[in-house]
PDB file of N, CA and C in Angstrom:
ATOM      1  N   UNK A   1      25.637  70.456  -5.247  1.00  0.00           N
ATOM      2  CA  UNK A   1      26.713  69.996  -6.092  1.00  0.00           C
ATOM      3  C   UNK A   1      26.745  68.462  -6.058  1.00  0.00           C
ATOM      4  N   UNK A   2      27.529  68.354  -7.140  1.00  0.00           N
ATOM      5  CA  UNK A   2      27.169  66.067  -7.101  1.00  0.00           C
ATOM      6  C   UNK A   2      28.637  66.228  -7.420  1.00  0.00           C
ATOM      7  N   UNK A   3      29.468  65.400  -6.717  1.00  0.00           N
ATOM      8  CA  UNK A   3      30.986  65.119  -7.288  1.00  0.00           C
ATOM      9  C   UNK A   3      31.765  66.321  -7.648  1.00  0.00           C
ATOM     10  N   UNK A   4      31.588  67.512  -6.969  1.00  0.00           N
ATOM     11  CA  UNK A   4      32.250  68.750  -7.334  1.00  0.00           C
ATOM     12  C   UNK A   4      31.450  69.833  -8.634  1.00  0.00           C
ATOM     13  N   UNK A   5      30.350  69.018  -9.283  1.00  0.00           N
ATOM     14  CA  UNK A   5      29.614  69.886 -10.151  1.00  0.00           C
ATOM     15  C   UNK A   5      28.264  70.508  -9.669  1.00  0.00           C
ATOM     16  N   UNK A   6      27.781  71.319 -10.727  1.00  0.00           N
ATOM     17  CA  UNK A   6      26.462  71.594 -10.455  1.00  0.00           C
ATOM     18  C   UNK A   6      25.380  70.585 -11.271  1.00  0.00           C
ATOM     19  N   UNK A   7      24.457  70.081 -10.145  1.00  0.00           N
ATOM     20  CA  UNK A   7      23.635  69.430 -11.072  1.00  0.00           C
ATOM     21  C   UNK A   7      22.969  69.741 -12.073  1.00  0.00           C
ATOM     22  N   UNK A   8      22.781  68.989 -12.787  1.00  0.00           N
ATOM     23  CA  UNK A   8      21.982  69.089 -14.317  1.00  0.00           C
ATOM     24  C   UNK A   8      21.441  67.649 -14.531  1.00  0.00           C
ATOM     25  N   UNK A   9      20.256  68.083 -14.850  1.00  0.00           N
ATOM     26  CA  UNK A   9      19.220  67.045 -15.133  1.00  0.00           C
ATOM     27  C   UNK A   9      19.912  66.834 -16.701  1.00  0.00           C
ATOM     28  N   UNK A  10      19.405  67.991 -17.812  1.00  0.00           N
ATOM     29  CA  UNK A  10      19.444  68.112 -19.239  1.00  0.00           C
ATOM     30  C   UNK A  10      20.639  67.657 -19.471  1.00  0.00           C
ATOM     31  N   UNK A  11      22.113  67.388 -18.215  1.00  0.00           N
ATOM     32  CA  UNK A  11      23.379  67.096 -18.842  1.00  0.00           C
ATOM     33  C   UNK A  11      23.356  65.534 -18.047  1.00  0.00           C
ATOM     34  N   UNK A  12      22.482  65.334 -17.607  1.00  0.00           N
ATOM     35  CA  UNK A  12      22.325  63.813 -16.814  1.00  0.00           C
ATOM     36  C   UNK A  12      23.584  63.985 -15.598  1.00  0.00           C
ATOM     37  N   UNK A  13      24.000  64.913 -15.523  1.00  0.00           N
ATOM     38  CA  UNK A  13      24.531  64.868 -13.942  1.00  0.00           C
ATOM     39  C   UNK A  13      23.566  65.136 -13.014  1.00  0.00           C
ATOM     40  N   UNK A  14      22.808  64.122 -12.178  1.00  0.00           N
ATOM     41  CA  UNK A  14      22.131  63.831 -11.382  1.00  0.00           C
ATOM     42  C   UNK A  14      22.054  62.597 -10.444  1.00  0.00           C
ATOM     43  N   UNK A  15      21.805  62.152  -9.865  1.00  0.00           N
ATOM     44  CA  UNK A  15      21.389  61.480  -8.419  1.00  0.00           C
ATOM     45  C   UNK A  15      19.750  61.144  -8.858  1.00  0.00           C
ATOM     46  N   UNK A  16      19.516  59.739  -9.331  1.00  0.00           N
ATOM     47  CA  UNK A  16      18.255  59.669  -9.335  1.00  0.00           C
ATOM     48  C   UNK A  16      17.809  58.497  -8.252  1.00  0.00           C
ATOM     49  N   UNK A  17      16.484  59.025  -7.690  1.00  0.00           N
ATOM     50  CA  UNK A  17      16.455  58.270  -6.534  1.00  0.00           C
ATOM     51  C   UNK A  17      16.588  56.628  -6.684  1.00  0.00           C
ATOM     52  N   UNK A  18      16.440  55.820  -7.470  1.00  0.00           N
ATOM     53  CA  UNK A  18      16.221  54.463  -7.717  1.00  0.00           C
ATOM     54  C   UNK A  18      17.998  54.030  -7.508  1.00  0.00           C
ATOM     55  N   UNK A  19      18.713  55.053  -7.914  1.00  0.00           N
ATOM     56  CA  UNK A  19      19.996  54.971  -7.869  1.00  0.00           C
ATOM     57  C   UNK A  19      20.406  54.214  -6.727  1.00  0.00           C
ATOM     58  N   UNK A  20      19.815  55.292  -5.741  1.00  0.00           N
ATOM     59  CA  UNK A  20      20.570  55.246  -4.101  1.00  0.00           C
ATOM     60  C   UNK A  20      19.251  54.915  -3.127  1.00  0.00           C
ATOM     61  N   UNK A  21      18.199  54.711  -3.426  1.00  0.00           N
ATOM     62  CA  UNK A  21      17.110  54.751  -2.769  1.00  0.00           C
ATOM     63  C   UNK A  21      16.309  53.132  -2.716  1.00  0.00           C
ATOM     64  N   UNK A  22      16.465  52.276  -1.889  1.00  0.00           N
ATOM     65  CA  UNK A  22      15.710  50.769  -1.031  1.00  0.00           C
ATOM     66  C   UNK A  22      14.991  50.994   0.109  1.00  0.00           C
ATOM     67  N   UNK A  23      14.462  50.142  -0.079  1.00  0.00           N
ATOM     68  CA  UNK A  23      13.882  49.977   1.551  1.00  0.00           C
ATOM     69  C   UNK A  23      15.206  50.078   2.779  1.00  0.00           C
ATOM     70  N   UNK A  24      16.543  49.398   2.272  1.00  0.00           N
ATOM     71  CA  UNK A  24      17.399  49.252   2.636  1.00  0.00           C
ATOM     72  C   UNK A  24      18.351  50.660   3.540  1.00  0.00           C
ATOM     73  N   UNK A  25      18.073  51.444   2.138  1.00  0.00           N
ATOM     74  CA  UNK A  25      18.826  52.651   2.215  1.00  0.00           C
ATOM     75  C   UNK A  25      18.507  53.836   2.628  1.00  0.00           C
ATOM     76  N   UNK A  26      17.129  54.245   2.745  1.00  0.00           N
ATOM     77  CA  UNK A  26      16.572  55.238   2.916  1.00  0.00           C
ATOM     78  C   UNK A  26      16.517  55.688   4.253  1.00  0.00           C
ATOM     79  N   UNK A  27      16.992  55.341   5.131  1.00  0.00           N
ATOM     80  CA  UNK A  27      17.010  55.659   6.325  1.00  0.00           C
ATOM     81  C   UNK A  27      18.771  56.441   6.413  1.00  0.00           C
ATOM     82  N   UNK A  28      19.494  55.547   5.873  1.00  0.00           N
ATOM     83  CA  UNK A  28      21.048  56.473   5.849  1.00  0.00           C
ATOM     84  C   UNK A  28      21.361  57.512   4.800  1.00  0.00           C
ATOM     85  N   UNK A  29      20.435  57.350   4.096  1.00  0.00           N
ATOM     86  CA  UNK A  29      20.256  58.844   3.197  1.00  0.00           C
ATOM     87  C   UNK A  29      19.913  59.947   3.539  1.00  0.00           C
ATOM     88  N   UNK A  30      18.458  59.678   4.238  1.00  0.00           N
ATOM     89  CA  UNK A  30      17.827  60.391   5.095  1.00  0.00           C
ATOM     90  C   UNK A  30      18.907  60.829   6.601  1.00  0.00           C
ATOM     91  N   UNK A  31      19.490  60.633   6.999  1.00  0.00           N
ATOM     92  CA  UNK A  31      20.246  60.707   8.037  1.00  0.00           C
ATOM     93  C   UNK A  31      22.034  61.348   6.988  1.00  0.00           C
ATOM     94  N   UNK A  32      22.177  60.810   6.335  1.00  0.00           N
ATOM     95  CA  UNK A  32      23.218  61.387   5.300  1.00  0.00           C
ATOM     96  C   UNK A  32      23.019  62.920   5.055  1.00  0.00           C
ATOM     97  N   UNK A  33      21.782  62.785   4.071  1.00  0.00           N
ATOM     98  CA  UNK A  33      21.263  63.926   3.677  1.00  0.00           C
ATOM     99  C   UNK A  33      21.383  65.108   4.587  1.00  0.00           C
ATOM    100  N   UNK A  34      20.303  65.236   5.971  1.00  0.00           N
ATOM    101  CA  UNK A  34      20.624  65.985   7.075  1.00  0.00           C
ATOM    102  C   UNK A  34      22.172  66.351   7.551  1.00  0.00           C
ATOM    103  N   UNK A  35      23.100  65.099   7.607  1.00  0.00           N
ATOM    104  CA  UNK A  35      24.102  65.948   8.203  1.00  0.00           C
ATOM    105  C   UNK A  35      24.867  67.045   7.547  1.00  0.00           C
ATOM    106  N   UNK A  36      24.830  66.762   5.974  1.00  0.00           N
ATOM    107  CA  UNK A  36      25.347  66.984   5.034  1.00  0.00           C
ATOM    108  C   UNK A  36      25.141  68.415   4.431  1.00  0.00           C
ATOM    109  N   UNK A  37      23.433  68.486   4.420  1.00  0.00           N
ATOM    110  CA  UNK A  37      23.000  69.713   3.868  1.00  0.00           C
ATOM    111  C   UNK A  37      22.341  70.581   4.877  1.00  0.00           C
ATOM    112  N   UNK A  38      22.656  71.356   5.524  1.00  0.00           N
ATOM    113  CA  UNK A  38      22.386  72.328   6.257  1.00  0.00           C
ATOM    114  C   UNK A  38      21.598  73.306   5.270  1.00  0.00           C
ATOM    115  N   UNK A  39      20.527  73.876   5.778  1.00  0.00           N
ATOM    116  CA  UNK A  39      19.454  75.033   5.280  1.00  0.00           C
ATOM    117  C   UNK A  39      20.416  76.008   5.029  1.00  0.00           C
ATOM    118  N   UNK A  40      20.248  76.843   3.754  1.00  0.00           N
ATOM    119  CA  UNK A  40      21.260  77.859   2.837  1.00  0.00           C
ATOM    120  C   UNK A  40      23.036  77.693   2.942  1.00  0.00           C
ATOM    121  N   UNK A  41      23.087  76.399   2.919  1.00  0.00           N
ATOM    122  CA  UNK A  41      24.320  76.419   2.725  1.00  0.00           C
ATOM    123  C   UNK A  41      24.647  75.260   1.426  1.00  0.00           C
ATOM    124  N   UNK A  42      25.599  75.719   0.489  1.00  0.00           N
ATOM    125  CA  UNK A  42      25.520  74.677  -0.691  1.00  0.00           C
ATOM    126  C   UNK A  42      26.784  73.839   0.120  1.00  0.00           C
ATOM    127  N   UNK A  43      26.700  72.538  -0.603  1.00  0.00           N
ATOM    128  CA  UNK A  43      27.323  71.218  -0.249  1.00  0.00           C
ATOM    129  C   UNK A  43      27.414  70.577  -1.116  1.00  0.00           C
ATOM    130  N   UNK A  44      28.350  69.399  -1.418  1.00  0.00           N
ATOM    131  CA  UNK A  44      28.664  68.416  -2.472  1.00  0.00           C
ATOM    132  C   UNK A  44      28.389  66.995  -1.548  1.00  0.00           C
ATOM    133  N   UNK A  45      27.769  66.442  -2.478  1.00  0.00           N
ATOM    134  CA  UNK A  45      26.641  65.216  -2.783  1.00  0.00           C
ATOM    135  C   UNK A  45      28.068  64.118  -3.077  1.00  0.00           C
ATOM    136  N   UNK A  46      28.276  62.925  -2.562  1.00  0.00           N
ATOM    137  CA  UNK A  46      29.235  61.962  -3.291  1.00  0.00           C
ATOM    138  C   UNK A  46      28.562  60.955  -3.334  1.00  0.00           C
ATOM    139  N   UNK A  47      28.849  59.797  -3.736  1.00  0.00           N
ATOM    140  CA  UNK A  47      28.105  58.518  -3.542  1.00  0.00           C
ATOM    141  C   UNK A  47      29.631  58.082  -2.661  1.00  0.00           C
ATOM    142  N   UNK A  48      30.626  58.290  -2.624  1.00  0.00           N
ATOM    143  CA  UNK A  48      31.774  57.864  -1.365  1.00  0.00           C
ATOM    144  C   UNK A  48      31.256  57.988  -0.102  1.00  0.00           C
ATOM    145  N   UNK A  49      31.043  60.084   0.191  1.00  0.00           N
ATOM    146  CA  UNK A  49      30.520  60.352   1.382  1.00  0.00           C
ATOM    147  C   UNK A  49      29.562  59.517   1.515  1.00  0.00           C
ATOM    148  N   UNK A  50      28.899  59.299   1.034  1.00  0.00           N
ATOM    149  CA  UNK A  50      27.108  58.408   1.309  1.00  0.00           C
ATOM    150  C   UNK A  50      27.645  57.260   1.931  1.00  0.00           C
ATOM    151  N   UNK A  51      28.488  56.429   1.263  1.00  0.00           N
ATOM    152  CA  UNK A  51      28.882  55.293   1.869  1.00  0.00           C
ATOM    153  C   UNK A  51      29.531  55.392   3.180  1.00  0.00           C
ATOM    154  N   UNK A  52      30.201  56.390   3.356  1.00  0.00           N
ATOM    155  CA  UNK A  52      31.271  56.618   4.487  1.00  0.00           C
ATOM    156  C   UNK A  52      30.522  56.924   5.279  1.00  0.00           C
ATOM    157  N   UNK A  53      29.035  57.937   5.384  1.00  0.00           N
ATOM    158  CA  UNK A  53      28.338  57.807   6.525  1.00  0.00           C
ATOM    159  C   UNK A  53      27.360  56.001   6.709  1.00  0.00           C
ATOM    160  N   UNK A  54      27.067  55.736   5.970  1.00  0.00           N
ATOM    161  CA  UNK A  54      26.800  54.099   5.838  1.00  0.00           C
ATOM    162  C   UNK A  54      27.563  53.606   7.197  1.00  0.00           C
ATOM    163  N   UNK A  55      28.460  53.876   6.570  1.00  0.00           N
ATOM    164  CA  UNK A  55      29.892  52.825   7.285  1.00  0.00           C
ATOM    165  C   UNK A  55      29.840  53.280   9.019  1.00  0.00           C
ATOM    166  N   UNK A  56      30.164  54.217   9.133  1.00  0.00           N
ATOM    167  CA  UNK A  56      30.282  55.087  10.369  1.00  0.00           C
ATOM    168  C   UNK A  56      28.846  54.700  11.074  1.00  0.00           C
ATOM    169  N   UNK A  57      28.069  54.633  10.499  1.00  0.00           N
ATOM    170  CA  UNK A  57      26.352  54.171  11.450  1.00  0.00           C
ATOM    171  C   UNK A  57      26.993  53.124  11.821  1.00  0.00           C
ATOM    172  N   UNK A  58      27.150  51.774  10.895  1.00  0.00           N
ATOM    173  CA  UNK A  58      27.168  50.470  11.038  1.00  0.00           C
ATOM    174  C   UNK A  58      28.148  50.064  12.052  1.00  0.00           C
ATOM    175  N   UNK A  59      29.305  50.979  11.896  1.00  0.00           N
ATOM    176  CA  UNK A  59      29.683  50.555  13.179  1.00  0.00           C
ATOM    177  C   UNK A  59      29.436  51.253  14.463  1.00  0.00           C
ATOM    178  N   UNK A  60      29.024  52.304  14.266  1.00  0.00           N
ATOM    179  CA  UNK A  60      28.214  53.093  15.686  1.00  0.00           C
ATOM    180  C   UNK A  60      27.306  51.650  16.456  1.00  0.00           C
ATOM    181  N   UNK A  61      26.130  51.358  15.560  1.00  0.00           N
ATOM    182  CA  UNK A  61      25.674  50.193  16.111  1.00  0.00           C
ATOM    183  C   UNK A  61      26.453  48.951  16.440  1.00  0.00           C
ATOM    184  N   UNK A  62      27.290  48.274  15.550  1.00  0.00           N
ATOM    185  CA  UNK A  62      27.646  47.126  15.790  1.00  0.00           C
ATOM    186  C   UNK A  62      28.748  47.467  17.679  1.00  0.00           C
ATOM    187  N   UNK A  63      29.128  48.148  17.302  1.00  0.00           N
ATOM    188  CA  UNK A  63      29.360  48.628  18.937  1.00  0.00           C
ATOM    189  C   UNK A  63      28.763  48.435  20.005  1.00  0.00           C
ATOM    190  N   UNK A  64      27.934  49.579  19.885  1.00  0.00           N
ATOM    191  CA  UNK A  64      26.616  49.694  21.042  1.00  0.00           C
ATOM    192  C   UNK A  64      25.587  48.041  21.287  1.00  0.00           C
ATOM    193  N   UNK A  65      25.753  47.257  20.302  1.00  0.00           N
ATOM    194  CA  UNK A  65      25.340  46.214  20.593  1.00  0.00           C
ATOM    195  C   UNK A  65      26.022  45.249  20.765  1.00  0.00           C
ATOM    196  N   UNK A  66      27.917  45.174  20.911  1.00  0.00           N
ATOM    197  CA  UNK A  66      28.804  44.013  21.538  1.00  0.00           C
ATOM    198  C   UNK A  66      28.241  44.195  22.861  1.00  0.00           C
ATOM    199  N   UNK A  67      28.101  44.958  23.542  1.00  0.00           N
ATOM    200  CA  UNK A  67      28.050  44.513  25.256  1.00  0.00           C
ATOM    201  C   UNK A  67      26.832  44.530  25.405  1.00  0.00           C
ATOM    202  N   UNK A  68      25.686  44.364  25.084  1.00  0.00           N
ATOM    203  CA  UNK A  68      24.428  43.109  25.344  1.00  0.00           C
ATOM    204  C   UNK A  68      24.627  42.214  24.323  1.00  0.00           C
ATOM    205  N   UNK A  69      25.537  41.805  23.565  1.00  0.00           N
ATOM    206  CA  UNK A  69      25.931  40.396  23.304  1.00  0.00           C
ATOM    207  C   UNK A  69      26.683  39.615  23.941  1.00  0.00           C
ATOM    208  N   UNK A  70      27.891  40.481  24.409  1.00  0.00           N
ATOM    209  CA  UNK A  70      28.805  40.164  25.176  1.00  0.00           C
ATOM    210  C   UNK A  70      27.795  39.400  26.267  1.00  0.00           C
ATOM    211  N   UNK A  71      27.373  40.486  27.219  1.00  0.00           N
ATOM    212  CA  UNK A  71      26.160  39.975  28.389  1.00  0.00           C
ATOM    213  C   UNK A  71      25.359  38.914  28.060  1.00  0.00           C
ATOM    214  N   UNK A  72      24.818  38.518  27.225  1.00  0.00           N
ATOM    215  CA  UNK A  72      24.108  37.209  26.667  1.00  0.00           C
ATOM    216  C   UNK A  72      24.776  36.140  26.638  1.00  0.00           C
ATOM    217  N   UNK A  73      26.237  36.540  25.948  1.00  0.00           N
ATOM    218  CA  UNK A  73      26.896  35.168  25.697  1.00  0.00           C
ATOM    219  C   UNK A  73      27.314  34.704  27.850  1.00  0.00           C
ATOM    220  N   UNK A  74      27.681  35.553  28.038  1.00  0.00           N
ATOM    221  CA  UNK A  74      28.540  35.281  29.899  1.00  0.00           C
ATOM    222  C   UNK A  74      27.693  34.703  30.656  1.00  0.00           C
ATOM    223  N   UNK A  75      26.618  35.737  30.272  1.00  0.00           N
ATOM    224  CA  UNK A  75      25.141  35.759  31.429  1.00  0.00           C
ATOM    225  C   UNK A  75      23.877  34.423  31.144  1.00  0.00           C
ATOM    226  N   UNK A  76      23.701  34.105  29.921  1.00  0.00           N
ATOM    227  CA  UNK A  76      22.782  33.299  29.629  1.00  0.00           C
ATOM    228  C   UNK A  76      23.306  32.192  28.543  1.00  0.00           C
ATOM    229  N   UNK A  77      24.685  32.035  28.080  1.00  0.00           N
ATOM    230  CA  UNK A  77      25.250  30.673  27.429  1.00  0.00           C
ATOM    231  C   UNK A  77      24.403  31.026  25.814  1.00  0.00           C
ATOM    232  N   UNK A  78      24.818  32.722  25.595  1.00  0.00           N
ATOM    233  CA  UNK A  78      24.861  32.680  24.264  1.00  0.00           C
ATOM    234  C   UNK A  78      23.161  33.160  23.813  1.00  0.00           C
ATOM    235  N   UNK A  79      22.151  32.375  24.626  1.00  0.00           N
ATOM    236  CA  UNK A  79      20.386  32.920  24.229  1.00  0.00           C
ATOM    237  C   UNK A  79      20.089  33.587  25.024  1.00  0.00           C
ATOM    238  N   UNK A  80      19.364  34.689  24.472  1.00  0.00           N
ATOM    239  CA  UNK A  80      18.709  35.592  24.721  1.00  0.00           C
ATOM    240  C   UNK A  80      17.542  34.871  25.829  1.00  0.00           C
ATOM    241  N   UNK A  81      17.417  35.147  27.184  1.00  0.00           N
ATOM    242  CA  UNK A  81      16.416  34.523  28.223  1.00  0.00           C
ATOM    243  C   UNK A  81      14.887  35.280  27.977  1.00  0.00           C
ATOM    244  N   UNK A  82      14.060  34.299  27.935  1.00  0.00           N
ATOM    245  CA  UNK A  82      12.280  34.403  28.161  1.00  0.00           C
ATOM    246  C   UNK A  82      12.594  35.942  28.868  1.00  0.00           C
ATOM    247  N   UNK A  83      11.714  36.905  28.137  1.00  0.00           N
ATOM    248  CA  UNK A  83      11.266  38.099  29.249  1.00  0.00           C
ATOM    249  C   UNK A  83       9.907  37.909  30.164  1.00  0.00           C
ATOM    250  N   UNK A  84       9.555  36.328  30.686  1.00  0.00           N
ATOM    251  CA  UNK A  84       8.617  36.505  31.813  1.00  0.00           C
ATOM    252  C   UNK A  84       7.137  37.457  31.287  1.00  0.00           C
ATOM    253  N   UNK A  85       6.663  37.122  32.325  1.00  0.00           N
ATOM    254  CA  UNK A  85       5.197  37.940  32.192  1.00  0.00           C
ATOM    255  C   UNK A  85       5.242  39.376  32.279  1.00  0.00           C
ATOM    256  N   UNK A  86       4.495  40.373  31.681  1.00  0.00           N
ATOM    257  CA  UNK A  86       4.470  41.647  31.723  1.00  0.00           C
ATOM    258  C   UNK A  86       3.958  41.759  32.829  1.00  0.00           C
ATOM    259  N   UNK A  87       4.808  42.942  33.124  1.00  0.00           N
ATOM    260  CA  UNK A  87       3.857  43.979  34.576  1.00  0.00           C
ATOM    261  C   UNK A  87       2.891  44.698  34.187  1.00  0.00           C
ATOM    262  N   UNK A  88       1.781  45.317  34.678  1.00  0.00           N
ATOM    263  CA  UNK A  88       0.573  46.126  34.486  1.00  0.00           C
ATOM    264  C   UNK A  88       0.300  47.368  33.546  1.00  0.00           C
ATOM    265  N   UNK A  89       1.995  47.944  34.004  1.00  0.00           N
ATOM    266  CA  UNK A  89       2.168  49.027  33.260  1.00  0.00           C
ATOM    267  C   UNK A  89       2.567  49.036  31.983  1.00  0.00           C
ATOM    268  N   UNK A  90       3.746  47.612  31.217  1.00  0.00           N
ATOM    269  CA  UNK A  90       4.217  47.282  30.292  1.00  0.00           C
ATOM    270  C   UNK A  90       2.383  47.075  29.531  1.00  0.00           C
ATOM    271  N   UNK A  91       1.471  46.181  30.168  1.00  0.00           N
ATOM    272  CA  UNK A  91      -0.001  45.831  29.626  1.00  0.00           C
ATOM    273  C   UNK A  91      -0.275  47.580  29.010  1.00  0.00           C
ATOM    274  N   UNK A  92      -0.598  47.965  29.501  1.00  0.00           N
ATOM    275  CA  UNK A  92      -1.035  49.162  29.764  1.00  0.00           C
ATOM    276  C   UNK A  92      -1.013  49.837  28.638  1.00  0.00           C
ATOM    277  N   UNK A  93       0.582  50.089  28.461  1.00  0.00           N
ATOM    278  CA  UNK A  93       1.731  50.514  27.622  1.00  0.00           C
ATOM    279  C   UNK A  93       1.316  50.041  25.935  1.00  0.00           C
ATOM    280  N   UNK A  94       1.467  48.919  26.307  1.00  0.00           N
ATOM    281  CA  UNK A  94       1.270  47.702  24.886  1.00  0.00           C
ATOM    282  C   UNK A  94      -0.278  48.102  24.549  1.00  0.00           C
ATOM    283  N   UNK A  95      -1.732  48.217  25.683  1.00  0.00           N
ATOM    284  CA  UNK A  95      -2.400  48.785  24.797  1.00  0.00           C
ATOM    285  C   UNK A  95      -3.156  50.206  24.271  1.00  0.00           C
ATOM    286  N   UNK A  96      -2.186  51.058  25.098  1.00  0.00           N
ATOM    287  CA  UNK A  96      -2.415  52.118  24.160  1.00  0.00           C
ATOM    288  C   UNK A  96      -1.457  52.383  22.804  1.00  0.00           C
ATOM    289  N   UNK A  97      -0.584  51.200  22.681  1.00  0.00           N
ATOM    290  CA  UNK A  97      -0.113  51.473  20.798  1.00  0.00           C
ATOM    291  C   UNK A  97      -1.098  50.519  20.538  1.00  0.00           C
ATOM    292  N   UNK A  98      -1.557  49.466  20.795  1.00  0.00           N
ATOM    293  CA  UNK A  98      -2.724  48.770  19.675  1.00  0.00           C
ATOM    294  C   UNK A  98      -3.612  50.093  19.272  1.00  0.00           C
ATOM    295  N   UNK A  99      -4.342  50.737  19.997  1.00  0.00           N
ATOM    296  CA  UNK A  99      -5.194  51.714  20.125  1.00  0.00           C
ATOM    297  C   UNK A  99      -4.627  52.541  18.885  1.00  0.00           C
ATOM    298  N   UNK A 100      -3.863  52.732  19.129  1.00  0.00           N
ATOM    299  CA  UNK A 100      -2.973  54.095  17.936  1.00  0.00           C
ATOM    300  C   UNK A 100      -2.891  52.967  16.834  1.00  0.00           C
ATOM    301  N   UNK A 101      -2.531  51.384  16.743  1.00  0.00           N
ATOM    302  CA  UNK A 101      -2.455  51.191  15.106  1.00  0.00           C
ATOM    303  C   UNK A 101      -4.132  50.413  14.711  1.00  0.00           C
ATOM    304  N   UNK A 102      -4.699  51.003  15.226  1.00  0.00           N
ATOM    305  CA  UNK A 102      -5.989  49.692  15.173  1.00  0.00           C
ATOM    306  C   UNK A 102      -6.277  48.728  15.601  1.00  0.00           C
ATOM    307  N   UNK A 103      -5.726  48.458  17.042  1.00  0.00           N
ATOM    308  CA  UNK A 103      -6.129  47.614  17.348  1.00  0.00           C
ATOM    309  C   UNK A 103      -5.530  45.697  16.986  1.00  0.00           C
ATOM    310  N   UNK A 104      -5.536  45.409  16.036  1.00  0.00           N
ATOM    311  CA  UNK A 104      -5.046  43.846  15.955  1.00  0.00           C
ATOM    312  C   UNK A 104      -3.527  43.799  15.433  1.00  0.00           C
ATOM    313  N   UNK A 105      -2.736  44.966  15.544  1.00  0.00           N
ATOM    314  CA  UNK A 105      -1.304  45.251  15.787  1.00  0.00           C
ATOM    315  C   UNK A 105      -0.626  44.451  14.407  1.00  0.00           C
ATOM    316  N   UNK A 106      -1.670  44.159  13.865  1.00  0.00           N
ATOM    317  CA  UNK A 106      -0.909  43.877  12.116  1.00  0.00           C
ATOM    318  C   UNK A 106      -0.103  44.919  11.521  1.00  0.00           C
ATOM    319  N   UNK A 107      -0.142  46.112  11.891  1.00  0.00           N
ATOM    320  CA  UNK A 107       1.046  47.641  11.005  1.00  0.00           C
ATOM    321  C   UNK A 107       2.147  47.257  11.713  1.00  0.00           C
ATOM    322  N   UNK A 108       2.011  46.784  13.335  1.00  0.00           N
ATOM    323  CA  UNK A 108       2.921  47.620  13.640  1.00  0.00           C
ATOM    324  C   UNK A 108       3.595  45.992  13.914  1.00  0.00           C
ATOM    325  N   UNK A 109       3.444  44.415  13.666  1.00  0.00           N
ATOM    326  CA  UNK A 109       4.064  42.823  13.822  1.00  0.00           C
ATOM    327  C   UNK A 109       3.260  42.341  13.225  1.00  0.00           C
ATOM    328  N   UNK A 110       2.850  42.921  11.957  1.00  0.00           N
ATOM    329  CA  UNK A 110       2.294  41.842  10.732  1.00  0.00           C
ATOM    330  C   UNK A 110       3.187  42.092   9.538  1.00  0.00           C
TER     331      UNK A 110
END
């Protein structure tokens, strides 16, 4: 359902992806989508709800990240401190994902 109807393409009640769909967006759609539509169960589609789960992420995160800001600002005068040299295992770590993107790690910090 979209806004309490049944969709229809032929009546242009539809959701077309360019609508609601960025680089931006596609991750809270995708995460929208799931909570929303459960396997055999029908559900209504809003572009409100969409936003309202938007909203509800954004501040889930902006939360979870005041207290390692908080800690930055007390602990280090606001910058984020040098993380020092890697240990063996962090090496290690770091190159078995080169391995998985090819090697010169352009997919995964280019």
């Amino acid at each position: 359902m979209l806004d309490g109807q049944k969709l229809s393409t032929s009546r242009g009640h539809a959701v077309w992806g360019k609508e609601v769909l960025s680089p931006n967006t596609v991750d809270i759609l995708r995460l929208h989508l799931g909570l929303t539509r459960p396997e055999g169960e029908r559900t209504n589609f809003t572009r409100d709800a969409l936003r309202r789960t938007e909203n509800e992420i954004f501040k889930l995160w902006l939360n979870w990240l005041d207290e390692p800001d908080q800690e930055i600002k007390q602990d280090f005068g606001g910058r984020v401190p040098d993380a020092g040299d890697w240990a063996p295992a962090d090496r290690a770590f770091f190159a078995r994902i080169e391995i998985q993107i090819g090697g010169d790690g352009t997919r995964l910090f280019g």
